[in-house]
Protein backbone atom coordinates (compact mmCIF):
# COMPACT_ATOMS: atom_id res chain seq x y z
CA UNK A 1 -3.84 13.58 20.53
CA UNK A 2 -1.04 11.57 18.89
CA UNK A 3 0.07 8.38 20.08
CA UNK A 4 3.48 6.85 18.86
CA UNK A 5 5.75 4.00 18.33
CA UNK A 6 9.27 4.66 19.47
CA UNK A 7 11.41 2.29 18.09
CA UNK A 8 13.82 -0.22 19.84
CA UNK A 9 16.59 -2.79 18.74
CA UNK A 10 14.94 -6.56 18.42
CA UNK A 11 15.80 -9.86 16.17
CA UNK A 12 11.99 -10.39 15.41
CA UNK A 13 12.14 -9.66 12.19
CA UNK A 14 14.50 -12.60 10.94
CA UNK A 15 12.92 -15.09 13.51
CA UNK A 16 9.87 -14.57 11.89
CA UNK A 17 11.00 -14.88 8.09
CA UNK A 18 13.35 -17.61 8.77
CA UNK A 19 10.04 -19.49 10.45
CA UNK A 20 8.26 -19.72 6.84
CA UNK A 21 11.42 -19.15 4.81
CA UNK A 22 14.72 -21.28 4.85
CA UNK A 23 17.65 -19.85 3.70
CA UNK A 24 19.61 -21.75 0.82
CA UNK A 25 22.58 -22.68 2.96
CA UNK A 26 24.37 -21.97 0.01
CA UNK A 27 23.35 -18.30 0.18
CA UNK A 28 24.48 -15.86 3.04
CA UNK A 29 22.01 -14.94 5.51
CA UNK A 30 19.91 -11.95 4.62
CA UNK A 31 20.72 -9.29 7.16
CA UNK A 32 17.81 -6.73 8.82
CA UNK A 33 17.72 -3.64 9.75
CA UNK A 34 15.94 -3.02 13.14
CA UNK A 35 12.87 -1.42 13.04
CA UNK A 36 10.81 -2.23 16.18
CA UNK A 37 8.65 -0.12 19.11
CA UNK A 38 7.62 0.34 22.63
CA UNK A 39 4.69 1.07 23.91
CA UNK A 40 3.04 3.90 22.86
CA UNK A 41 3.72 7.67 23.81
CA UNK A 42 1.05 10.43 24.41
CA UNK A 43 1.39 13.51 22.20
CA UNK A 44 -0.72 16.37 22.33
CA UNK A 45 -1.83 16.93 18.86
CA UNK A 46 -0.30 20.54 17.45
CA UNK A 47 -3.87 21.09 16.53
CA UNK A 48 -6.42 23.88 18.38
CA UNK A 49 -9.24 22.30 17.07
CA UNK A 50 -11.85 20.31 19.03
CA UNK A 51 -13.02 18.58 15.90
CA UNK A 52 -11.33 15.17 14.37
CA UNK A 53 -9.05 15.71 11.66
CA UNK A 54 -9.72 14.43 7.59
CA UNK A 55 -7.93 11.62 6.42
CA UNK A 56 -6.86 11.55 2.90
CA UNK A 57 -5.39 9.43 0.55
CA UNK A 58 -3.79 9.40 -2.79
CA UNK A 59 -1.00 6.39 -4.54
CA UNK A 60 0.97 5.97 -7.46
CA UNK A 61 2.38 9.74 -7.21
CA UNK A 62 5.23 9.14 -10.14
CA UNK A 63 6.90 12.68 -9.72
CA UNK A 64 9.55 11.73 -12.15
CA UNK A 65 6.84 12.77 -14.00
CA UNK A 66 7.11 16.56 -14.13
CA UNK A 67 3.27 16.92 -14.82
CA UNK A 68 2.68 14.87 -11.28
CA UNK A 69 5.15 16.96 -9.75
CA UNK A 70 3.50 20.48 -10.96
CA UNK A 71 0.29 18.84 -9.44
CA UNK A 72 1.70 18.52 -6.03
CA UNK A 73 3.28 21.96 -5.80
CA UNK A 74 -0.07 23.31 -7.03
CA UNK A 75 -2.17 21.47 -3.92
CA UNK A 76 -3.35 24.50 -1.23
CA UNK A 77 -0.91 25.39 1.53
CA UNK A 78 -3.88 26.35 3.82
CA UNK A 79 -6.55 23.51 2.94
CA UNK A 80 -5.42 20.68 4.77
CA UNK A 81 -3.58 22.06 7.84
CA UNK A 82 -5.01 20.23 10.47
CA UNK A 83 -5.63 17.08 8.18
CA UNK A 84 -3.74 13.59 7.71
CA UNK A 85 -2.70 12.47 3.87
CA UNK A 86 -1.72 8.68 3.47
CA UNK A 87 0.56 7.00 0.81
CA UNK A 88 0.48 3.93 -0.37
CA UNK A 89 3.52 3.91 -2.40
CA UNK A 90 4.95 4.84 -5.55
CA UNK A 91 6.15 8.06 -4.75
CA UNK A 92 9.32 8.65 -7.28
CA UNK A 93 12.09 6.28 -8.62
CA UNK A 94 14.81 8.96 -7.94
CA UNK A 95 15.69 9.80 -4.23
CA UNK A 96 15.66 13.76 -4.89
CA UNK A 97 12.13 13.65 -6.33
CA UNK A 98 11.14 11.44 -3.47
CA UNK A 99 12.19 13.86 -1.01
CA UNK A 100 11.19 17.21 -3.00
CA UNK A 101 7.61 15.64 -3.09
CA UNK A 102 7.21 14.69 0.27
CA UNK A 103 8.60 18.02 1.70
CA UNK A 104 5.72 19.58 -0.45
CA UNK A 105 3.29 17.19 1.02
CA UNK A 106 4.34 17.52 4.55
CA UNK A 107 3.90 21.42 4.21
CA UNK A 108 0.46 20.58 2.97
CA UNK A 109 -1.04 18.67 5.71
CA UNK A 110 -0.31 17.96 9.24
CA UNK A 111 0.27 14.05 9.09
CA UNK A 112 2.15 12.76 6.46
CA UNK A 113 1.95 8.40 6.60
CA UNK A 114 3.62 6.33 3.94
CA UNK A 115 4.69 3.16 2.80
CA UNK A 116 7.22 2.08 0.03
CA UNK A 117 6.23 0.93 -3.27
CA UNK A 118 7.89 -0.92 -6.11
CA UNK A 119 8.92 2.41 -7.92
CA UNK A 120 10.73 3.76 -4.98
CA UNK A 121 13.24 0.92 -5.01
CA UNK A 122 13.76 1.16 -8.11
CA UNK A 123 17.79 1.33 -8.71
CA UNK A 124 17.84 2.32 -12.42
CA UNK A 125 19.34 6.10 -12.26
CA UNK A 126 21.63 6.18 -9.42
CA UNK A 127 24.89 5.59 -9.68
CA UNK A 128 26.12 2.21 -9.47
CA UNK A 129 27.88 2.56 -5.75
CA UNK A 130 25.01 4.44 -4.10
CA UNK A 131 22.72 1.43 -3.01
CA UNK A 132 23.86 -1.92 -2.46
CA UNK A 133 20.34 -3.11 -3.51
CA UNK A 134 16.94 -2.40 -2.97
CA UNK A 135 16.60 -2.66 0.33
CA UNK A 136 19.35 -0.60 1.52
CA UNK A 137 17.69 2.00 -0.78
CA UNK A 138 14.26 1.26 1.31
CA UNK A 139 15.97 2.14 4.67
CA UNK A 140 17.12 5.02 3.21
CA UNK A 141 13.90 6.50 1.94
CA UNK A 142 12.62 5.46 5.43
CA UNK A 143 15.52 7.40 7.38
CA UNK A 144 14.82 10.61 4.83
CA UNK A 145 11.08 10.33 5.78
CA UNK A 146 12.26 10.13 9.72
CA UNK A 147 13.78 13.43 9.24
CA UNK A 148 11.18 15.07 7.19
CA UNK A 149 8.61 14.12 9.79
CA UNK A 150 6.98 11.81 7.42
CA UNK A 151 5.23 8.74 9.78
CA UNK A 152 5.52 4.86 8.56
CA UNK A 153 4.70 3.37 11.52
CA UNK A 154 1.76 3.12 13.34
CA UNK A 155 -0.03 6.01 15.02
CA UNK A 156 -3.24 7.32 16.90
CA UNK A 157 -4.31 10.26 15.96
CA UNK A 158 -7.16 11.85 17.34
CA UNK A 159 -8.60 8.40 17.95
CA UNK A 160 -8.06 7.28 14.66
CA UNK A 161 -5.51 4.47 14.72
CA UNK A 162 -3.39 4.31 11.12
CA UNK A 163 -1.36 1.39 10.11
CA UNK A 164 0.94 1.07 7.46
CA UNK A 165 1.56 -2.37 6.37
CA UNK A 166 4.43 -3.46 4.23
CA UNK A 167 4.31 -5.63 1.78
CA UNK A 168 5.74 -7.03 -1.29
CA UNK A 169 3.79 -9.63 -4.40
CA UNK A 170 4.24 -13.47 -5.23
CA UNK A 171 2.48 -14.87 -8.56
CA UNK A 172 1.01 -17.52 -6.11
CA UNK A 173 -1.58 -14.34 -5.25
CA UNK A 174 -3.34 -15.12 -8.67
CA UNK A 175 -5.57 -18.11 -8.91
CA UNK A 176 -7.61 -16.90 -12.01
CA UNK A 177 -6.90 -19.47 -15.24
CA UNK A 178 -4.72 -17.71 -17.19
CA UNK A 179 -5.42 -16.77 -20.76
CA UNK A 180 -3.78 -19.30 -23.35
CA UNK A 181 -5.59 -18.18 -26.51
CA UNK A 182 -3.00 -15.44 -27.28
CA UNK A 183 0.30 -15.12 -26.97
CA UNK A 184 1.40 -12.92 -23.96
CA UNK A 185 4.78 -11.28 -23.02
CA UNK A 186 6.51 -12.99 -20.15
CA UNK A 187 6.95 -11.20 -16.79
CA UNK A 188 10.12 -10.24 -17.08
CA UNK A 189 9.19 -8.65 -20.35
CA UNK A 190 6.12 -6.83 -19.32
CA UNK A 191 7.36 -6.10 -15.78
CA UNK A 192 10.67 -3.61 -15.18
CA UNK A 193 10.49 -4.51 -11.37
CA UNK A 194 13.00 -7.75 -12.19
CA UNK A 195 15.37 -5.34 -13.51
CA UNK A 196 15.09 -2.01 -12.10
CA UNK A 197 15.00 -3.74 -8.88
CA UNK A 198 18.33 -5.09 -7.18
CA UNK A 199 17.58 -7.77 -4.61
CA UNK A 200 20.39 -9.39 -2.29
CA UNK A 201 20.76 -13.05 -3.65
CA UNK A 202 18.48 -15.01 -0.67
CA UNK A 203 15.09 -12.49 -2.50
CA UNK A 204 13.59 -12.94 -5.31
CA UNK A 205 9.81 -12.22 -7.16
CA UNK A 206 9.77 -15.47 -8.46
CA UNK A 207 9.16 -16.86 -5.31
CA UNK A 208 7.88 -16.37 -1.90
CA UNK A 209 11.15 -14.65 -0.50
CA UNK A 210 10.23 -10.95 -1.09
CA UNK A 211 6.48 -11.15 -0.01
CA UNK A 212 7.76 -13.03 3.45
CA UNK A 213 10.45 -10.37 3.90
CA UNK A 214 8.04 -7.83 3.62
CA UNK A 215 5.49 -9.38 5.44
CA UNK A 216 7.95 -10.07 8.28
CA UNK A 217 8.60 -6.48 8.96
CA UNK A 218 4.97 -6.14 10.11
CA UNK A 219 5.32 -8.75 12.67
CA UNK A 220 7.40 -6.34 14.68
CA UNK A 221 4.09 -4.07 14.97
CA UNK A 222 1.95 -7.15 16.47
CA UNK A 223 1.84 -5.26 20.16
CA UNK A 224 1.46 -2.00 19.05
CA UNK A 225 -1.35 -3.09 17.03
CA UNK A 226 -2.84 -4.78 19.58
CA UNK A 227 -2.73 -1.36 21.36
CA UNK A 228 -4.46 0.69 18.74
CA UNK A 229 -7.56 -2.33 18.59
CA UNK A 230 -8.02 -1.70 22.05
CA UNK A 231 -7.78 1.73 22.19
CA UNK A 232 -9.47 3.09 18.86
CA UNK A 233 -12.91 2.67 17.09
CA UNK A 234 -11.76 3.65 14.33
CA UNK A 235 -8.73 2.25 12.51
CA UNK A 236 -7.54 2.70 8.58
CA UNK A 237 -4.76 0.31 7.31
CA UNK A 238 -2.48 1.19 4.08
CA UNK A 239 0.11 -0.82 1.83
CA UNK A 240 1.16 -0.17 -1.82
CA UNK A 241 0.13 -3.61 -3.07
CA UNK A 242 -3.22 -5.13 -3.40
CA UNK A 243 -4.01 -7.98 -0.47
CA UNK A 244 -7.42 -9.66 -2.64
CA UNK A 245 -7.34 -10.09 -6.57
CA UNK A 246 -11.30 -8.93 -6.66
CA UNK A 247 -9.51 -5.88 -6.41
CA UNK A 248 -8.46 -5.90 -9.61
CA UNK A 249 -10.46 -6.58 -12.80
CA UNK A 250 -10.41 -9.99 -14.23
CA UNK A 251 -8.02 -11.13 -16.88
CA UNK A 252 -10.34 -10.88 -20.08
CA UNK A 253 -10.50 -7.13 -19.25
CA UNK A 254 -6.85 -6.35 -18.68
CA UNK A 255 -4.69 -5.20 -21.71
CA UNK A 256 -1.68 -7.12 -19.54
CA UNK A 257 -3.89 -10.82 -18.43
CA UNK A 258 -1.01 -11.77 -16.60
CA UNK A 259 -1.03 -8.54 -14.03
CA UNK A 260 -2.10 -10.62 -11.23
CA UNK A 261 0.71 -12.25 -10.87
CA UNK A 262 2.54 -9.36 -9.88
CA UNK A 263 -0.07 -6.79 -7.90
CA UNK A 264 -0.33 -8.59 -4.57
CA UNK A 265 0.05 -10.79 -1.36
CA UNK A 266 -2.09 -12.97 0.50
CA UNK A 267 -0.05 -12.55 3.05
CA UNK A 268 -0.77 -9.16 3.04
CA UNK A 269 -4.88 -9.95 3.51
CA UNK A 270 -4.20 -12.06 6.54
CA UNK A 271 -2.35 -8.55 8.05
CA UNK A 272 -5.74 -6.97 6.77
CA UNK A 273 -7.85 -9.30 8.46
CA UNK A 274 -5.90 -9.72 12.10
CA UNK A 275 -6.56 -6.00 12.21
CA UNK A 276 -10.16 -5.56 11.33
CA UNK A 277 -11.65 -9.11 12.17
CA UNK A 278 -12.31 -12.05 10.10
CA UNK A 279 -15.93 -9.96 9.04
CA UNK A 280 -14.30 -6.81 9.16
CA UNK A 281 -16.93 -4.08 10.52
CA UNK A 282 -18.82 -0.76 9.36
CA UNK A 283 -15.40 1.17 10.06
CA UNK A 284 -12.77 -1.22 8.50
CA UNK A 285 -11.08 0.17 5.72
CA UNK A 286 -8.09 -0.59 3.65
CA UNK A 287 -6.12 1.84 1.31
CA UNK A 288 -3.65 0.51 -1.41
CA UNK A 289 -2.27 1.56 -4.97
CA UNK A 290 -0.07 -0.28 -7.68
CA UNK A 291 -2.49 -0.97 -10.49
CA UNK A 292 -3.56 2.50 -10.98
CA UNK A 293 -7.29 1.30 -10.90
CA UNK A 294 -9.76 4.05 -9.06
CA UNK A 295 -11.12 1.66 -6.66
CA UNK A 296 -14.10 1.72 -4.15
CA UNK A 297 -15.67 -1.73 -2.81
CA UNK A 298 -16.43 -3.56 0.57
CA UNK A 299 -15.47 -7.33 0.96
CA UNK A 300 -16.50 -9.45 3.10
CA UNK A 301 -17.21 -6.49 5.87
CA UNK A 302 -13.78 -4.00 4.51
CA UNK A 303 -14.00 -1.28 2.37
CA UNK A 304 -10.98 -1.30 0.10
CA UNK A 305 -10.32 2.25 -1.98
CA UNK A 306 -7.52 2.68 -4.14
CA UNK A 307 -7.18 6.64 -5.33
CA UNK A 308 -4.13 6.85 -7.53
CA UNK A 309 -2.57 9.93 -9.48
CA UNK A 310 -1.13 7.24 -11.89
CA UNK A 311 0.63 8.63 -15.02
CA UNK A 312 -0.72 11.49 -17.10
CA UNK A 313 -1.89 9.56 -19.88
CA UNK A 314 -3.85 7.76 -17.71
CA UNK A 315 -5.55 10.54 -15.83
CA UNK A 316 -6.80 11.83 -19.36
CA UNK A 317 -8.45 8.98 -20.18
CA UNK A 318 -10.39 8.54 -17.04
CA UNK A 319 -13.88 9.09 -16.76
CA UNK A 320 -14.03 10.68 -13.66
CA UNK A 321 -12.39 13.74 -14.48
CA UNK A 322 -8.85 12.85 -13.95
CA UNK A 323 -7.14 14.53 -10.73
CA UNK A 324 -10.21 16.77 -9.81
CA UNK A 325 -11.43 14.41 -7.11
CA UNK A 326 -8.02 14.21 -5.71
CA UNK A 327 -5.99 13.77 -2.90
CA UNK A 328 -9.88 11.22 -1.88
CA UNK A 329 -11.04 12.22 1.77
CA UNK A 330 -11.95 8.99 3.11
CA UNK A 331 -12.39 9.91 7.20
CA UNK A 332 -14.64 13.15 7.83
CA UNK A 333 -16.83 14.45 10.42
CA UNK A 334 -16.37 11.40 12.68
CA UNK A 335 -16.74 8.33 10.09
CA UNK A 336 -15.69 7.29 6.75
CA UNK A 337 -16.94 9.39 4.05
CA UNK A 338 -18.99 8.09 0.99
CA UNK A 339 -21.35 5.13 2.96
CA UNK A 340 -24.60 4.65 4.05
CA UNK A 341 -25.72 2.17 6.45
CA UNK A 342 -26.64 -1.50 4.30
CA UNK A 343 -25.25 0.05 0.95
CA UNK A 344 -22.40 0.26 -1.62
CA UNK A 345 -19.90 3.44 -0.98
CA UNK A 346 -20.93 6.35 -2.63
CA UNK A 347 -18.06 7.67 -4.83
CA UNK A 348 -16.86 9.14 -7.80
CA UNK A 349 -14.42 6.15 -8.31
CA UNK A 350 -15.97 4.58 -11.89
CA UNK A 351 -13.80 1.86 -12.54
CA UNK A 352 -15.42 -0.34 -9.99
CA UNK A 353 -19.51 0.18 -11.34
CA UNK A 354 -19.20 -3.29 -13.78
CA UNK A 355 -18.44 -5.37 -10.86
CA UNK A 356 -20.87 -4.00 -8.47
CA UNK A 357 -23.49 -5.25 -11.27
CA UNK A 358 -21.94 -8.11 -11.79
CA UNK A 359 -20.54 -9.60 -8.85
CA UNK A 360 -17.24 -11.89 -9.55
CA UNK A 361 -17.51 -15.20 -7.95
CA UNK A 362 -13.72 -15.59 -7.06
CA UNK A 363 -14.59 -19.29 -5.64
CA UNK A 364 -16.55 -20.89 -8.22
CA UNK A 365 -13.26 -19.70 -10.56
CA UNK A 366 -10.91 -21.41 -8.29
CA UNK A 367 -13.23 -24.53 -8.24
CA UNK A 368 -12.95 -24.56 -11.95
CA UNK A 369 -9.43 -24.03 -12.17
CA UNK A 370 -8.67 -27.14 -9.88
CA UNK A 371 -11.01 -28.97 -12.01
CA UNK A 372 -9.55 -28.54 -14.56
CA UNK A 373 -5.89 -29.35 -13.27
CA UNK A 374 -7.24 -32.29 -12.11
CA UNK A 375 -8.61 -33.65 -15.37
């Protein structure tokens, strides 16, 4: 059975932003597109099968590359029929790629969920009158997925509530002391979102404008998720950036130290944590992409997984055997795949096996870093 969100006009989505961000009154007002929902609708499920569906997940498609997009076209038409494929983002920078590769996805599998990532607003290689900005380029991938029968909005399936959340980073989301002992490339340098990207005046990544923006367009959800706590016992949440910086190694090990400051939103783990509980449970999980890191690890009672495609250089150089283990089934058989009962996941994700040796201790480095502002 399928449950769904039918949308409905509503002005909650500026009364929210406008509650934690005020406009420059020199600035016009930033204008939002509706995207709101009733109560949910029953749908019988297209599938004949008694048994739950799989849920799988895979980020950071990049079918501009054409080595990504052969790997999509060569996925099985008859493998994963009946299943559901989430994606965190990242997709394509150009509109026709977007919409070739999730056309070959949605013949794939039955569900198709996704959420927009910083590639996919990219304005680089359109011409120069086809999006007003970024976001009017967002609301149009959103209306192509609407017709494709791609879902970004929440669902139940089966019993299995989905959520996408949207979301958007602030450099506020890194409290790790930076590295001073070498020189290292600004943001704007290192980063081609603050060009590629075209923002109306009132946004910005150097602030908190973007991340609330983003952030507000989940508010609209608030009752539906409500619905899908009450109603399911199992429930898997998605966005394209990163909502805790253990998810990402620590600065000494990153060949950028300053990616931090651009992967992620704390507004984003409050979302997280209003939809599995302040302790999570032993079916929370999150999915996300961005930093291309293979990712497996539960925090503080949520198992966050990250299972990216990334670029092609990067999939030869991984340890795991590049795209073999991909798209990652993370719901089978009635439960989340890859855990046992008082243990770490069990996964062929490598990137994570330093940390679960050596445990970061995220609070003893922000106790040190205000120290050390304060001397």
């Amino acid at each position: 059975m399928i449950v769904r969100f039918l949308p409905f006009p509503s002005s909650h989505h500026w009364n929210y932003y406008s509650k934690f961000h005020l406009p420059n009154p020199n600035k016009p007002p930033i204008k939002f597109k509706s995207k709101c929902f009733l109560n949910p609708t029953h749908i019988l499920s297209s599938s004949s099968s008694s048994s739950s569906p799989r849920v799988f997940v895979i980020s950071d498609l990049h079918t501009d590359y054409s080595e990504n997009m052969s790997w999509i076209n060569s996925l099985s038409t008859h493998q994963y029929q009946k299943d559901v494929l989430l994606v965190p983002g990242d997709v394509a920078e150009t509109y026709n790629n977007f919409i070739s590769t999730m056309s070959l996805l949605k013949h794939r599998f039955q569900h198709v969920f996704y959420v927009p990532g910083n590639h996919d607003l990219w304005c680089r290689h359109h011409p120069d009158n086809t999006y007003t900005d970024s976001i009017e380029k967002m609301y149009q991938l959103l209306d192509a997925c609407k017709r494709l029968g791609i879902k970004t909005s929440p669902e139940i399936i089966d019993g299995i509530g989905i959520i996408p959340l949207f979301s958007w980073y602030h450099e506020s989301f890194d409290t790790e002391k930076d590295i001073t002992s070498i020189r290292i490339p600004s943001l704007e340098m290192a980063c081609k979102d603050f060009h590629a990207c075209k923002w109306p005046r009132e946004l910005s990544s150097r602030d908190l404008s973007l991340a609330l923006y983003f952030d507000a367009m989940n508010e609209e959800i608030y009752e539906q998720i409500k619905e899908i706590q009450s109603v399911c016992r199992q429930i898997i949440s998605f966005s394209h950036f990163l909502p805790r910086q253990e998810l990402c190694p620590e600065k000494r090990m990153l060949f950028y130290p300053n990616l931090p400051k651009i992967i992620g939103s704390n507004y984003l783990e409050n979302r997280i944590r209003s939809i599995h509980g302040d302790f999570g449970s032993k079916s929370a999980c999150h999915l996300f992409g961005h930093t291309h890191f293979c990712w497996d690890a539960v925090l503080d009672g949520i198992r966050y997984v990250q299972a990216p495609l990334a670029y092609p250089k990067e999939r030869k150089r991984r340890m795991n055997g590049g795209e073999n283990w991909l798209p990652f089934c993370i719901y089978a058989n009635g439960g989340l795949t890859g855990k046992e009962k008082g243990k770490e996941p069990k996964t062929d994700i490598h990137t994570l096996l330093y940390y679960l040796k050596r445990r970061r201790r995220r609070q003893q480095q922000q106790q040190q870093q205000q120290q050390g502002t304060s001397s």
